[in-house]
C-alpha atoms as a PDB file:
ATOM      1  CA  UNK A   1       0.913   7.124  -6.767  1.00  0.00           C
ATOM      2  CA  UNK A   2      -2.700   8.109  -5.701  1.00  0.00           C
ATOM      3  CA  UNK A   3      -2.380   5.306  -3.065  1.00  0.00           C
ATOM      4  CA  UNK A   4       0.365   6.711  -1.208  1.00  0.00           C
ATOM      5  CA  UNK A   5      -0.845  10.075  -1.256  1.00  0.00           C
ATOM      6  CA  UNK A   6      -4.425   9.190   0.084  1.00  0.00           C
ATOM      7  CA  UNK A   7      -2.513   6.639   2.458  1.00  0.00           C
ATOM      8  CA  UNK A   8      -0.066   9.209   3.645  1.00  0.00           C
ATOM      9  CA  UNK A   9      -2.728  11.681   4.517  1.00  0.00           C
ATOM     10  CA  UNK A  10      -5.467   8.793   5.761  1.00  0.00           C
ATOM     11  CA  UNK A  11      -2.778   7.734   8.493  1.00  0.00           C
ATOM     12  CA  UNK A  12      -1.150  11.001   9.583  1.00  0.00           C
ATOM     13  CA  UNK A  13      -4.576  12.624  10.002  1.00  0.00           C
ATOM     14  CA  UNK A  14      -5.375   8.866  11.984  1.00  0.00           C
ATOM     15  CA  UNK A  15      -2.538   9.329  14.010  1.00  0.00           C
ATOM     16  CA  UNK A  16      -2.832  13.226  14.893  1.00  0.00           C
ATOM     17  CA  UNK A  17      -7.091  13.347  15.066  1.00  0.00           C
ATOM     18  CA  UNK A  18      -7.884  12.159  19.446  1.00  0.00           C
ATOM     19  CA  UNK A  19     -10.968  11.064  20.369  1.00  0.00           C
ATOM     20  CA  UNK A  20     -12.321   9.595  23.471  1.00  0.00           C
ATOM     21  CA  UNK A  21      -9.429   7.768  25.764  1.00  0.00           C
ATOM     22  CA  UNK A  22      -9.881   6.173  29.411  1.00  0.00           C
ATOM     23  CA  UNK A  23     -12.295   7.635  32.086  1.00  0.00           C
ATOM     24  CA  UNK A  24     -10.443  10.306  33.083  1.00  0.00           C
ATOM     25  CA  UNK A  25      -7.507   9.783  30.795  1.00  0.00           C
ATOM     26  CA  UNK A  26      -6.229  11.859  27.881  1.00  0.00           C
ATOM     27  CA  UNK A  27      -7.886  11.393  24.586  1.00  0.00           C
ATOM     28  CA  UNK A  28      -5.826   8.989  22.082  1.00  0.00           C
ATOM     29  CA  UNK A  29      -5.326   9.179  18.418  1.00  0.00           C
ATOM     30  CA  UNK A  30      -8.142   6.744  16.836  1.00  0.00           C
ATOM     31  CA  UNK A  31      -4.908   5.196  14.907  1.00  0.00           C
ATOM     32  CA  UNK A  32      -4.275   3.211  17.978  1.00  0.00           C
ATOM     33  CA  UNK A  33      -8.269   1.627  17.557  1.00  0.00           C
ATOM     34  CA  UNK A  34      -8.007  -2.106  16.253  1.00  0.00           C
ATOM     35  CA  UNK A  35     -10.891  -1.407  13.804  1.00  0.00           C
ATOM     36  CA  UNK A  36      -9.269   1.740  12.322  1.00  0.00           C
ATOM     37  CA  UNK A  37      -5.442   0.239  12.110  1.00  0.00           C
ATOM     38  CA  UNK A  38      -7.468  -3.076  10.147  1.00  0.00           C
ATOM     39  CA  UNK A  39      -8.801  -0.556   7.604  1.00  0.00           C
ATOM     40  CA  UNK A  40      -5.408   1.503   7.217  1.00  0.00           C
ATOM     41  CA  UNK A  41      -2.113  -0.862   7.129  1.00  0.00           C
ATOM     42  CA  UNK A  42      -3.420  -3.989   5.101  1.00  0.00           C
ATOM     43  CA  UNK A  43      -3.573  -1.301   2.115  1.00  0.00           C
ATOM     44  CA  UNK A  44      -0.887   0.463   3.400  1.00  0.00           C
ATOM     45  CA  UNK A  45       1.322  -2.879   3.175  1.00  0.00           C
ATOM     46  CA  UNK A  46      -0.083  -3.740  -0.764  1.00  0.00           C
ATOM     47  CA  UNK A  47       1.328  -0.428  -1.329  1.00  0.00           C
ATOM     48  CA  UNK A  48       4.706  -0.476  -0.009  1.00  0.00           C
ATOM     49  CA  UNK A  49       4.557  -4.351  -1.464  1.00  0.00           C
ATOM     50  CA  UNK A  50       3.579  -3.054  -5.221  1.00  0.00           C
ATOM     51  CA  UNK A  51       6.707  -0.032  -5.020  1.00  0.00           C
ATOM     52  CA  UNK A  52       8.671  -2.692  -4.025  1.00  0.00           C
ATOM     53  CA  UNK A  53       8.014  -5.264  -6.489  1.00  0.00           C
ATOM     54  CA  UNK A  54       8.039  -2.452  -9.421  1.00  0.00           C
ATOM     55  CA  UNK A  55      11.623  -0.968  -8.166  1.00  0.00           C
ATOM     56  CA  UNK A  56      12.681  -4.375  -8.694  1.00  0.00           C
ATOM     57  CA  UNK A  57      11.320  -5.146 -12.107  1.00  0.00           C
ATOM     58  CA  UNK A  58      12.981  -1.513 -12.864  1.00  0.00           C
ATOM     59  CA  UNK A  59      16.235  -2.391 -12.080  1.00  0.00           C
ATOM     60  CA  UNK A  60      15.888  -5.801 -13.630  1.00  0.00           C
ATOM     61  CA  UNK A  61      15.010  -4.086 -16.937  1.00  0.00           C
ATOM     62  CA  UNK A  62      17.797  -1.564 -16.585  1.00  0.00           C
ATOM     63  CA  UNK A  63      20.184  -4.039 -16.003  1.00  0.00           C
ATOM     64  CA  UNK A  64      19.134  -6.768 -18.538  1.00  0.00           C
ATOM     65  CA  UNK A  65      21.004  -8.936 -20.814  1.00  0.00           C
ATOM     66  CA  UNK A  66      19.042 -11.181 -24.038  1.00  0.00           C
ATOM     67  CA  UNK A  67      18.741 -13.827 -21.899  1.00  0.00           C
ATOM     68  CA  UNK A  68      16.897 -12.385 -18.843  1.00  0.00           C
ATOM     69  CA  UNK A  69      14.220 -10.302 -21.607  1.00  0.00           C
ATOM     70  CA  UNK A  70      12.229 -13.238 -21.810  1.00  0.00           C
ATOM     71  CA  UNK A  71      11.877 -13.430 -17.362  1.00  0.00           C
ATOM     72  CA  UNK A  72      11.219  -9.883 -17.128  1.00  0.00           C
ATOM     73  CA  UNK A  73       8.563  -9.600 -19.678  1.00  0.00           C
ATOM     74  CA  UNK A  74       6.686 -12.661 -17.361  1.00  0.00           C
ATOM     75  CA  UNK A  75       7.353 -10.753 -14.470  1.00  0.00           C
ATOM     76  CA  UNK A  76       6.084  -7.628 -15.564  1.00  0.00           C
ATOM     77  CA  UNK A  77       2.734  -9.263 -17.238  1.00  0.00           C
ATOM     78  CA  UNK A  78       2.207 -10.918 -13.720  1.00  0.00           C
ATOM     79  CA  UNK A  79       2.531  -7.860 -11.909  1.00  0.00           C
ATOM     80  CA  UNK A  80       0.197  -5.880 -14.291  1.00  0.00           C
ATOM     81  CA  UNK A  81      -2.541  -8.516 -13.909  1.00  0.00           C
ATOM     82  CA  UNK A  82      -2.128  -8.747  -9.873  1.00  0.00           C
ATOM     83  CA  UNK A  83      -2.071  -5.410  -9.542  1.00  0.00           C
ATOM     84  CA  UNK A  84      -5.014  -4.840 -11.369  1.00  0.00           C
ATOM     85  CA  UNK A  85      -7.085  -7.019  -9.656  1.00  0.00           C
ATOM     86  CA  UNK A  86      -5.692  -5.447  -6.539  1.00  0.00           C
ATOM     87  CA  UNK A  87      -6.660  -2.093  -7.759  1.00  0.00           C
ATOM     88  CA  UNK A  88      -9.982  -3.103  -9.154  1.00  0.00           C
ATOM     89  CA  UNK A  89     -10.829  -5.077  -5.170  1.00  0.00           C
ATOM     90  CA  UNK A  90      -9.539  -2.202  -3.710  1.00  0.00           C
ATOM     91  CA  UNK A  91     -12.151   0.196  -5.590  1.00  0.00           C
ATOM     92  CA  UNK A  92     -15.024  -1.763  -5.116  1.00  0.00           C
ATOM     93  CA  UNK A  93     -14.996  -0.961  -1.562  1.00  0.00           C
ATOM     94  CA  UNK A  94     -14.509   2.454  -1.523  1.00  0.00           C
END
């Protein structure tokens, strides 16, 4: 949840803060800056990947029968460990 808040704010405030722009051009929003946009959407994608991938698990559980417990409870182990690691990458370089 934390990394769609900070993301949310990180890329609106990208996307509304100008700075510099062409000789004698308007200023442009440093989202549009190759380095910035590298920092900003790979995360931004993990993110909308992980809500993804949990709304599905969710529904799977919701929905389940006997014989499915056995797949979700695989699924939902693999997710925990992946998105650790994510989570734990992610922190280290911050």
């Amino acid at each position: 949840m934390r990394a769609k808040s900070g993301l949310t704010i990180a890329i609106r405030y990208s996307d509304q803060r100008r700075q510099f722009g062409p000789e004698g051009g308007s200023e442009v929003p440093i989202l549009n800056y190759r380095m910035h946009q590298r920092r900003l959407l790979p995360p931004l994608a993990k993110t909308y990947a992980v809500h993804f991938a949990l709304q599905y698990l969710t529904s799977r559980f919701l929905n389940k029968t006997e014989a499915e417990m056995q797949e979700i409870e695989a699924l939902a182990s693999r997710n925990e460990i992946l998105f650790y690691l994510e989570y734990e990458r992610y922190s280290a370089r911050m």
